[in-house]
PDB file of N, CA and C in Angstrom:
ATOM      1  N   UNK A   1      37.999  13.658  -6.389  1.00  0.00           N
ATOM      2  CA  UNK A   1      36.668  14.215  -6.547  1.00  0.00           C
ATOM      3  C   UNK A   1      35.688  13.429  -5.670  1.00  0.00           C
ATOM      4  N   UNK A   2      34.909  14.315  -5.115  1.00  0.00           N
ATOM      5  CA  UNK A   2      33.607  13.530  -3.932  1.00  0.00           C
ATOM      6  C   UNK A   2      32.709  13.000  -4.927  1.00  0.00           C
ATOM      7  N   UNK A   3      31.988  11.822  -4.436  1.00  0.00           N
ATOM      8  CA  UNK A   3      30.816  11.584  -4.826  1.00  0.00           C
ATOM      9  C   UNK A   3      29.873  12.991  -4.563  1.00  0.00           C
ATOM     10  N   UNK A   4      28.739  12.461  -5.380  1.00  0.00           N
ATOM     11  CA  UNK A   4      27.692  13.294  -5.046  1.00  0.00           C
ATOM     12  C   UNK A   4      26.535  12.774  -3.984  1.00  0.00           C
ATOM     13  N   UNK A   5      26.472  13.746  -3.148  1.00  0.00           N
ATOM     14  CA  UNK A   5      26.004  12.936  -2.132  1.00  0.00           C
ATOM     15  C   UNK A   5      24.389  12.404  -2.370  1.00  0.00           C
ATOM     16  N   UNK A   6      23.595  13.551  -3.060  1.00  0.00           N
ATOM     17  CA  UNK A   6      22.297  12.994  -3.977  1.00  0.00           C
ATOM     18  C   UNK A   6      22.629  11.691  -4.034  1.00  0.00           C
ATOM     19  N   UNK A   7      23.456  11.117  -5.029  1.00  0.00           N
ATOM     20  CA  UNK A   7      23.513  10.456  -5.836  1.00  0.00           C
ATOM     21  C   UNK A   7      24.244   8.882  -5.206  1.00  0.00           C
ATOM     22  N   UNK A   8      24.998   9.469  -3.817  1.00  0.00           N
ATOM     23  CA  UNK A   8      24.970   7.929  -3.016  1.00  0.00           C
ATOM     24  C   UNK A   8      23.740   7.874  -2.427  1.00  0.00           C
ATOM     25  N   UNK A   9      23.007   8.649  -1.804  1.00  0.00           N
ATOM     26  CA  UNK A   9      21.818   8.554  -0.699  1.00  0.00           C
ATOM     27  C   UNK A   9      21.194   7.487  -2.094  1.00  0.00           C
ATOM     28  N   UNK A  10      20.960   8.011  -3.187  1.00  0.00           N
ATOM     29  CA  UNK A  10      20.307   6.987  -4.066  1.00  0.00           C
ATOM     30  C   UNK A  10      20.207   5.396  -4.444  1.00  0.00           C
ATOM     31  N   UNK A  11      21.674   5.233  -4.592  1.00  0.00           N
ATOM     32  CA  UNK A  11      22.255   4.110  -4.759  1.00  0.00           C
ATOM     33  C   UNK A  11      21.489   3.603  -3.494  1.00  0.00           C
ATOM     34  N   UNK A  12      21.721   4.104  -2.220  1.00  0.00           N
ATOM     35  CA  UNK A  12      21.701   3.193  -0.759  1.00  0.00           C
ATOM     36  C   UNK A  12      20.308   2.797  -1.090  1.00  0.00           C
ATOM     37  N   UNK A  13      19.261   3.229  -1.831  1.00  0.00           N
ATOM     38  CA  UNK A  13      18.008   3.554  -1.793  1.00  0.00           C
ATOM     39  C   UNK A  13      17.790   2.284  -2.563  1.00  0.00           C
ATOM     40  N   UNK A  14      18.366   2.353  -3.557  1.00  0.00           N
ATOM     41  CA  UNK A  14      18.353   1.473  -5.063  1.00  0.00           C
ATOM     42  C   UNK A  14      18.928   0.003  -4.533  1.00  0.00           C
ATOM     43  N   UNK A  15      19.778  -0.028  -3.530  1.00  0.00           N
ATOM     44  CA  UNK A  15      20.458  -0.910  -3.052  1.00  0.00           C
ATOM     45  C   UNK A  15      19.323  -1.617  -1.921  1.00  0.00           C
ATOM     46  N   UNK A  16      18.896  -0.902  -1.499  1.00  0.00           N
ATOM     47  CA  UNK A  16      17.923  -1.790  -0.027  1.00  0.00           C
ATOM     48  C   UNK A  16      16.838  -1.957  -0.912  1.00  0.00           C
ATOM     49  N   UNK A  17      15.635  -1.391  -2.417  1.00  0.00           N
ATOM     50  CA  UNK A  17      15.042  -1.572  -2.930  1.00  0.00           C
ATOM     51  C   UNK A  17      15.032  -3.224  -3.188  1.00  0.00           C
ATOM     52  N   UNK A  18      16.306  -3.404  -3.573  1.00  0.00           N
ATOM     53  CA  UNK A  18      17.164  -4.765  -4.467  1.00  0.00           C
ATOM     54  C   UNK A  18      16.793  -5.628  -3.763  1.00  0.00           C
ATOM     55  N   UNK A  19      17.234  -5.524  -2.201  1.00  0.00           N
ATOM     56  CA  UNK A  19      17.386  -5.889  -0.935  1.00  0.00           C
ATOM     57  C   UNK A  19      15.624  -6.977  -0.836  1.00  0.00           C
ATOM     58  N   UNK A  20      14.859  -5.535  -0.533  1.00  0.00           N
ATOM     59  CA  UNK A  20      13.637  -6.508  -0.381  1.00  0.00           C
ATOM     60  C   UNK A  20      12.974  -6.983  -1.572  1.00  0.00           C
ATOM     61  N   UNK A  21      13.278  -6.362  -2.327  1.00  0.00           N
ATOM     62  CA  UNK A  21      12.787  -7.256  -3.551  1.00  0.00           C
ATOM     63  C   UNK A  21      13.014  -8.877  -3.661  1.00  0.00           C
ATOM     64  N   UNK A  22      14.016  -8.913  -3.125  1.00  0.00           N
ATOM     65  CA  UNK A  22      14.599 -10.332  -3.117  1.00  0.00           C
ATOM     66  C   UNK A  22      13.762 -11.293  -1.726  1.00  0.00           C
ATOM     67  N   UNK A  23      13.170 -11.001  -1.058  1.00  0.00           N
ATOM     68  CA  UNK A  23      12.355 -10.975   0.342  1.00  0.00           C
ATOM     69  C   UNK A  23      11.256 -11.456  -0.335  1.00  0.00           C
ATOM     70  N   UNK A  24      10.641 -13.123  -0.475  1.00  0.00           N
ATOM     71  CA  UNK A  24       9.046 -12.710  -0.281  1.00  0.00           C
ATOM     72  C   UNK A  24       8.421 -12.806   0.758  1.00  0.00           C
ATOM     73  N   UNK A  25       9.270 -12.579   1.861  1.00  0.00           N
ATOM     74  CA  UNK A  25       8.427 -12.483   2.903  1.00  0.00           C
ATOM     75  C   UNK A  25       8.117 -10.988   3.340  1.00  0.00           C
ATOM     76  N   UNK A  26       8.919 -10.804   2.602  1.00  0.00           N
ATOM     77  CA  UNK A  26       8.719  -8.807   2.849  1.00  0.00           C
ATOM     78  C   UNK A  26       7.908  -7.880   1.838  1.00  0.00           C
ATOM     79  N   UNK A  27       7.411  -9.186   1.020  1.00  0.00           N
ATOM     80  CA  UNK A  27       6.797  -8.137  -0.552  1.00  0.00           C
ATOM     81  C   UNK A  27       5.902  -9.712  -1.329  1.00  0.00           C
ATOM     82  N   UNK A  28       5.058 -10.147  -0.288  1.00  0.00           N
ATOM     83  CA  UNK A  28       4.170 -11.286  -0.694  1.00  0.00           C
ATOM     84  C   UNK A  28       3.680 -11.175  -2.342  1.00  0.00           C
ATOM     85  N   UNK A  29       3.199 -12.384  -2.704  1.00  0.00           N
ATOM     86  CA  UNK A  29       2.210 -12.083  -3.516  1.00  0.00           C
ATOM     87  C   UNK A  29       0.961 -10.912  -3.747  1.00  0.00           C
ATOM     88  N   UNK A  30       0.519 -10.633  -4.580  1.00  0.00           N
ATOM     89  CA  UNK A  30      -0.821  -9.195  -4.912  1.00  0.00           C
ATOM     90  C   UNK A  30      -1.446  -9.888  -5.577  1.00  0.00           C
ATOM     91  N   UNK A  31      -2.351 -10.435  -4.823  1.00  0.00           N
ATOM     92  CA  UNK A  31      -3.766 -11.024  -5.507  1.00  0.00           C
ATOM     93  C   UNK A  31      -3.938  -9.786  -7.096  1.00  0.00           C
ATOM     94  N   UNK A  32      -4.189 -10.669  -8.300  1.00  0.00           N
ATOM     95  CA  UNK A  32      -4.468 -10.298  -9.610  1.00  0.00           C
ATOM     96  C   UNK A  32      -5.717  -9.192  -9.500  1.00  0.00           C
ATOM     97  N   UNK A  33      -6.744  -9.175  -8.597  1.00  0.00           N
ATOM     98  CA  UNK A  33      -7.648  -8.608  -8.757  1.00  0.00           C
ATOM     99  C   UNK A  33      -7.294  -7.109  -8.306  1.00  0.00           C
ATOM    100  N   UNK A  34      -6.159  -7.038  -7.605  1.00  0.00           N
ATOM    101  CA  UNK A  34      -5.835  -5.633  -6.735  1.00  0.00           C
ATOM    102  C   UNK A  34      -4.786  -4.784  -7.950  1.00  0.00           C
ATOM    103  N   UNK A  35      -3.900  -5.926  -8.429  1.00  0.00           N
ATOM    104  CA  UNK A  35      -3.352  -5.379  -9.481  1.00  0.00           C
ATOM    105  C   UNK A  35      -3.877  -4.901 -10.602  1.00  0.00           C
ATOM    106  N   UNK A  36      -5.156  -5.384 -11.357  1.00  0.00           N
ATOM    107  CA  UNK A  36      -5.972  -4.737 -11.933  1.00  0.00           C
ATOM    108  C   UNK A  36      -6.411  -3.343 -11.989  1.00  0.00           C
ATOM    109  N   UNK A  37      -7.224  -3.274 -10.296  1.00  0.00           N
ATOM    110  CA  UNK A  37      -7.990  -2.295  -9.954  1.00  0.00           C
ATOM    111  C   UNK A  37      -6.798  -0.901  -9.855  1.00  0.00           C
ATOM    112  N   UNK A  38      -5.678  -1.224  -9.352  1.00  0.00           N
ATOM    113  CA  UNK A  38      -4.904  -0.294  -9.154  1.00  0.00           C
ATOM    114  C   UNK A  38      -4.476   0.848 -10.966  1.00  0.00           C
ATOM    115  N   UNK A  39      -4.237  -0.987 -11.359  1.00  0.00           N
ATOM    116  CA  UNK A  39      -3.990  -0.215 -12.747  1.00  0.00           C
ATOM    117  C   UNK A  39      -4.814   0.651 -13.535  1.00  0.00           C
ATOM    118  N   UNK A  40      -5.827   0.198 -13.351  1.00  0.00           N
ATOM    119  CA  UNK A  40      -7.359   1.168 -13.968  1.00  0.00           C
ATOM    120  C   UNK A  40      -6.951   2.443 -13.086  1.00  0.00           C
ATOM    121  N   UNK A  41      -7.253   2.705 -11.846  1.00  0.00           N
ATOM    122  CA  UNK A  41      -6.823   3.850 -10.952  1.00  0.00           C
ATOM    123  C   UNK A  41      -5.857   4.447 -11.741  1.00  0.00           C
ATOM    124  N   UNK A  42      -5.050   3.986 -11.588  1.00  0.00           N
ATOM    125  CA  UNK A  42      -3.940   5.058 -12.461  1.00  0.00           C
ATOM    126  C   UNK A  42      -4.276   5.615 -13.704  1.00  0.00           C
ATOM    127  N   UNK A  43      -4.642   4.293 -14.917  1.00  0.00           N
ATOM    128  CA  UNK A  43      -4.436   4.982 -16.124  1.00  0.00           C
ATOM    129  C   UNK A  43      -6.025   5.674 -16.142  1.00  0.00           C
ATOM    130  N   UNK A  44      -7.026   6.241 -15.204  1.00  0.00           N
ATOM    131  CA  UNK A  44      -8.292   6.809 -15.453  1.00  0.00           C
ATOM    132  C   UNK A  44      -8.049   8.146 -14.442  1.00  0.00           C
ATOM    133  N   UNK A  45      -6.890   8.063 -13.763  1.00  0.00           N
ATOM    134  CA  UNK A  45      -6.461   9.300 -12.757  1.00  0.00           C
ATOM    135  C   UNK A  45      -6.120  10.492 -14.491  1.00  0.00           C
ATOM    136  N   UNK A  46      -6.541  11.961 -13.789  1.00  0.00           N
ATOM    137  CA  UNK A  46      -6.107  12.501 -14.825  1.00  0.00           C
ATOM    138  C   UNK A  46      -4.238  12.917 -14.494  1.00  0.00           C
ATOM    139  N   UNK A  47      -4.353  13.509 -15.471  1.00  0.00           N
ATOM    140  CA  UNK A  47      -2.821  13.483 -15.265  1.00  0.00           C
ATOM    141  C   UNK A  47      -2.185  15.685 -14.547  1.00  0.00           C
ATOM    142  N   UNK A  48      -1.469  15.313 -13.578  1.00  0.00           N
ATOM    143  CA  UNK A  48      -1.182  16.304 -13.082  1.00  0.00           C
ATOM    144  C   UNK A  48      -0.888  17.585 -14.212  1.00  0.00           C
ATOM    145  N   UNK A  49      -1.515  18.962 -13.264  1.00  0.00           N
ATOM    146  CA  UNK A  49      -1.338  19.971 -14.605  1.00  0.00           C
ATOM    147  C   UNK A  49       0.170  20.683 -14.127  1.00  0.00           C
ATOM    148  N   UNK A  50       0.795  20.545 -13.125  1.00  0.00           N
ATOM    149  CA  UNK A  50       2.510  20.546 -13.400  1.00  0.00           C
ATOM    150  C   UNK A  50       3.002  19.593 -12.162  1.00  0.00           C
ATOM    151  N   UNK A  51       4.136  19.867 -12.688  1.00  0.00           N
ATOM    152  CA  UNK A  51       5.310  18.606 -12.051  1.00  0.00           C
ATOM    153  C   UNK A  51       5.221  19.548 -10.571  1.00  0.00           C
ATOM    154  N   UNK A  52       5.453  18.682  -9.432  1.00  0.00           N
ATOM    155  CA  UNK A  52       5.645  19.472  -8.479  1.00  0.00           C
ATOM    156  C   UNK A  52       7.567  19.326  -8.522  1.00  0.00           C
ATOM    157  N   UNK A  53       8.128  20.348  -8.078  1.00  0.00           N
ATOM    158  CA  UNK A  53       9.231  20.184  -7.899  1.00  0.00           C
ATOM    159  C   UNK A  53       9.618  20.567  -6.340  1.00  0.00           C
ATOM    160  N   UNK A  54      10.537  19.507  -5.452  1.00  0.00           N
ATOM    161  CA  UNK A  54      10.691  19.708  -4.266  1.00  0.00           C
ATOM    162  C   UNK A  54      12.123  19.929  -3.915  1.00  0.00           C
ATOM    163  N   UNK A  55      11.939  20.819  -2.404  1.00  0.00           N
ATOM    164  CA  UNK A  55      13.407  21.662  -2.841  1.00  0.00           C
ATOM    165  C   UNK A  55      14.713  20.974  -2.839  1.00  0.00           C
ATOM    166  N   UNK A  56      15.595  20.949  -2.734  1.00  0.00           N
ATOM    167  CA  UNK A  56      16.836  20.407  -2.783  1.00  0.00           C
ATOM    168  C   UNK A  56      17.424  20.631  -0.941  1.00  0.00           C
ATOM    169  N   UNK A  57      17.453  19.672  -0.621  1.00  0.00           N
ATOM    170  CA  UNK A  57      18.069  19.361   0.496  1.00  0.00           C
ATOM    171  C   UNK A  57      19.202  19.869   0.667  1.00  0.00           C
ATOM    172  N   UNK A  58      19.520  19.789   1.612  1.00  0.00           N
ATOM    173  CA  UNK A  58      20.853  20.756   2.157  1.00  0.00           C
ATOM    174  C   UNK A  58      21.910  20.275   3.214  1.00  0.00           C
TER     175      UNK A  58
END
């Protein structure tokens, strides 16, 4: 049985995520004040009236 190919492209995704996460030269520190502001942004954004769904690759 094949993998699913969705579902490796993901992993590779999940895998280089890992990758720079581990990097702080690739993902510095976030000054506290930006992390704040962002978070307010979000939780005062209203919330979408539907999911967009995008098509399935081929």
């Amino acid at each position: 049985m094949e993998d699913d190919p969705d579902q490796t492209e993901l992993d590779g995704v999940r895998r280089e995520l890992r990758r720079l996460a581990a990097d702080d030269a690739a993902a510095p520190e976030v000054p506290a004040e930006v992390t704040a502001r962002v978070g307010a942004a979000l939780r005062n954004a209203p919330s979408p009236r539907r999911r967009f769904r995008f098509p399935r690759l081929r």
